[in-house]
Protein backbone atom coordinates (compact mmCIF):
# COMPACT_ATOMS: atom_id res chain seq x y z
CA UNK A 1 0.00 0.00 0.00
CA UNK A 2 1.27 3.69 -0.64
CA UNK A 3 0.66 6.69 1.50
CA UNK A 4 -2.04 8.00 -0.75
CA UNK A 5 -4.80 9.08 0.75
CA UNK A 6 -7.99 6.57 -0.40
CA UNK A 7 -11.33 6.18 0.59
CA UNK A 8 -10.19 2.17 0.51
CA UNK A 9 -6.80 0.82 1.53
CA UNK A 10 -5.40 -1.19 -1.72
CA UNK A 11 -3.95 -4.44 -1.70
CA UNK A 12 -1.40 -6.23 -4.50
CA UNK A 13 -2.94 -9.04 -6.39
CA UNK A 14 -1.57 -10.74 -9.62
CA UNK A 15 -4.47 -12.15 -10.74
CA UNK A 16 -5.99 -12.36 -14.50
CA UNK A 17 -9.50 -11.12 -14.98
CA UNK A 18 -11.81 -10.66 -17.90
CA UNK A 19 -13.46 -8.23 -18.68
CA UNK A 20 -16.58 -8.02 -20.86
CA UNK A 21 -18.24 -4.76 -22.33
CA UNK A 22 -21.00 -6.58 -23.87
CA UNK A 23 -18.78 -7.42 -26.95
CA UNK A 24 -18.17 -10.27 -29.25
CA UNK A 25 -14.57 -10.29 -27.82
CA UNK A 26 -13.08 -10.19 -23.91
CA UNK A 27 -10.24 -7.73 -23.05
CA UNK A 28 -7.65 -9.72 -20.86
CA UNK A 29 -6.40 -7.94 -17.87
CA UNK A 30 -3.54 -8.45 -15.22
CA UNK A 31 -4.80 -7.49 -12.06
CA UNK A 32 -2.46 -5.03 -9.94
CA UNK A 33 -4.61 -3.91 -7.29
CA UNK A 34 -7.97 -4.49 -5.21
CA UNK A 35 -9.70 -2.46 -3.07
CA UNK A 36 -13.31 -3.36 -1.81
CA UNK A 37 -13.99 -0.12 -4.57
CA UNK A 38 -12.53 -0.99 -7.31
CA UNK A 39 -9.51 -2.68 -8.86
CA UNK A 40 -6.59 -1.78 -11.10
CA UNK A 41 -5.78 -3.73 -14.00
CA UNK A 42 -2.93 -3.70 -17.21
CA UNK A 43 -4.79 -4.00 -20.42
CA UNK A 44 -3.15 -4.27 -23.51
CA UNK A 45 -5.67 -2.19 -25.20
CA UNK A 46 -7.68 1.40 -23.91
CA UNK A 47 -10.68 0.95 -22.19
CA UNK A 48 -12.50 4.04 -22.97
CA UNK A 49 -13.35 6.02 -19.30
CA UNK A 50 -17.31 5.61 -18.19
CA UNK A 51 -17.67 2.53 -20.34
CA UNK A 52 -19.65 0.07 -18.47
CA UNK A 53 -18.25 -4.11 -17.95
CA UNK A 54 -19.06 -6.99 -16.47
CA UNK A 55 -15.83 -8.51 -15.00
CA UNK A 56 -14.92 -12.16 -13.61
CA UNK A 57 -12.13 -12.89 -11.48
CA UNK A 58 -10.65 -16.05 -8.98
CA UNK A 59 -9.26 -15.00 -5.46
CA UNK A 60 -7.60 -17.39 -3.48
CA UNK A 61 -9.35 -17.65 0.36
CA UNK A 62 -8.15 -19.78 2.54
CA UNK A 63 -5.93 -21.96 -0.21
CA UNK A 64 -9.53 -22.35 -2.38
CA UNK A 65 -10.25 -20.16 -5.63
CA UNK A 66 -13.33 -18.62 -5.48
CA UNK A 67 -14.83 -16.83 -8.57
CA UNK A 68 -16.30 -13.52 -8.37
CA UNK A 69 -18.54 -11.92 -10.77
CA UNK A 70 -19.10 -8.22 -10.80
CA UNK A 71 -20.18 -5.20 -13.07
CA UNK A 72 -17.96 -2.18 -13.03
CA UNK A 73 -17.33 1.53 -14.27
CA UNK A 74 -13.62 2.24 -16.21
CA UNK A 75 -12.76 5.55 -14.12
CA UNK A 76 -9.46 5.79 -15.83
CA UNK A 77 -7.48 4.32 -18.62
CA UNK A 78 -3.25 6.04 -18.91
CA UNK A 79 -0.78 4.59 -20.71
CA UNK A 80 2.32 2.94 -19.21
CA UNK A 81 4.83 1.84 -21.22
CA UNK A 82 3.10 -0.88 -23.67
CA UNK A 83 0.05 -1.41 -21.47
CA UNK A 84 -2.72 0.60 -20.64
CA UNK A 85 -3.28 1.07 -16.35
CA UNK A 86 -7.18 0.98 -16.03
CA UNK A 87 -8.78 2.18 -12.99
CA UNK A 88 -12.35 -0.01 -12.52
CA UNK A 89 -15.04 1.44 -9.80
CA UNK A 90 -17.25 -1.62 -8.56
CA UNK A 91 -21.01 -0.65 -9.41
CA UNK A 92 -22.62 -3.85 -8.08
CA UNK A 93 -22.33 -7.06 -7.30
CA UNK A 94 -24.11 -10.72 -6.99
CA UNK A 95 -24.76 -11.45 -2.88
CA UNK A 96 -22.59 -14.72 -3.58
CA UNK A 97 -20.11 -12.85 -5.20
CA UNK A 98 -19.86 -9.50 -2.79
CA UNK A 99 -19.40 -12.43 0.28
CA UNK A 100 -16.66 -13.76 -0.90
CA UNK A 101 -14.80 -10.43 -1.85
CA UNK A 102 -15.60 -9.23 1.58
CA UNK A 103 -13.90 -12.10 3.20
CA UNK A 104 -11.27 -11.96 1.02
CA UNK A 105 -10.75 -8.17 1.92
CA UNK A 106 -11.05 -8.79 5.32
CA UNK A 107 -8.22 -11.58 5.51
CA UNK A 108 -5.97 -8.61 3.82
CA UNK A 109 -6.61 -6.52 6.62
CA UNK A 110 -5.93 -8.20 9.18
């Protein structure tokens, strides 16, 4: 974690996640960061801002991977390097889904 000041501590993840903007085609995404708002992801392509997704990812709780299914908002999309860094606010959220994030967040902070 940096000393930034956030609304939600971040934690380090390297984790591949899809995402899916209602397309014929999935952007793949390296994970970076998690936060229980939002995640930050390398893309090898732009992800225009305020463009709305679906994402999917696996966390690892307690040695089992757990798959979480959420919809998102891009809130930012620079580029670094070769890769685009794209900044993903979590809009919502499946009950099955938001417990397991939770409890994965939770084992982070602790």
């Amino acid at each position: 974690m940096t000393d930034e000041k956030r609304q939600h501590p971040r934690f380090e993840i390297n984790q591949l996640v899809e995402l899916d903007m209602g397309r014929e085609t999935f952007v793949h995404a390296d994970a970076v960061n998690l936060s229980a708002g939002g995640i930050l992801c390398k893309t090898d392509e732009q992800v225009d801002p305020y463009t709305k997704l679906f994402l999917m990812m696996t966390l690892n709780l307690q040695n089992r991977e757990r798959i979480i299914k959420c919809e998102g908002l891009v809130v930012r999309s620079e580029k670094a390097g070769d890769q685009w860094d794209t900044g993903i606010s979590i809009t919502s959220m499946d009950e099955a889904s938001r417990k397991i994030f939770e409890e994965f967040i939770g084992h982070r902070m602790h």
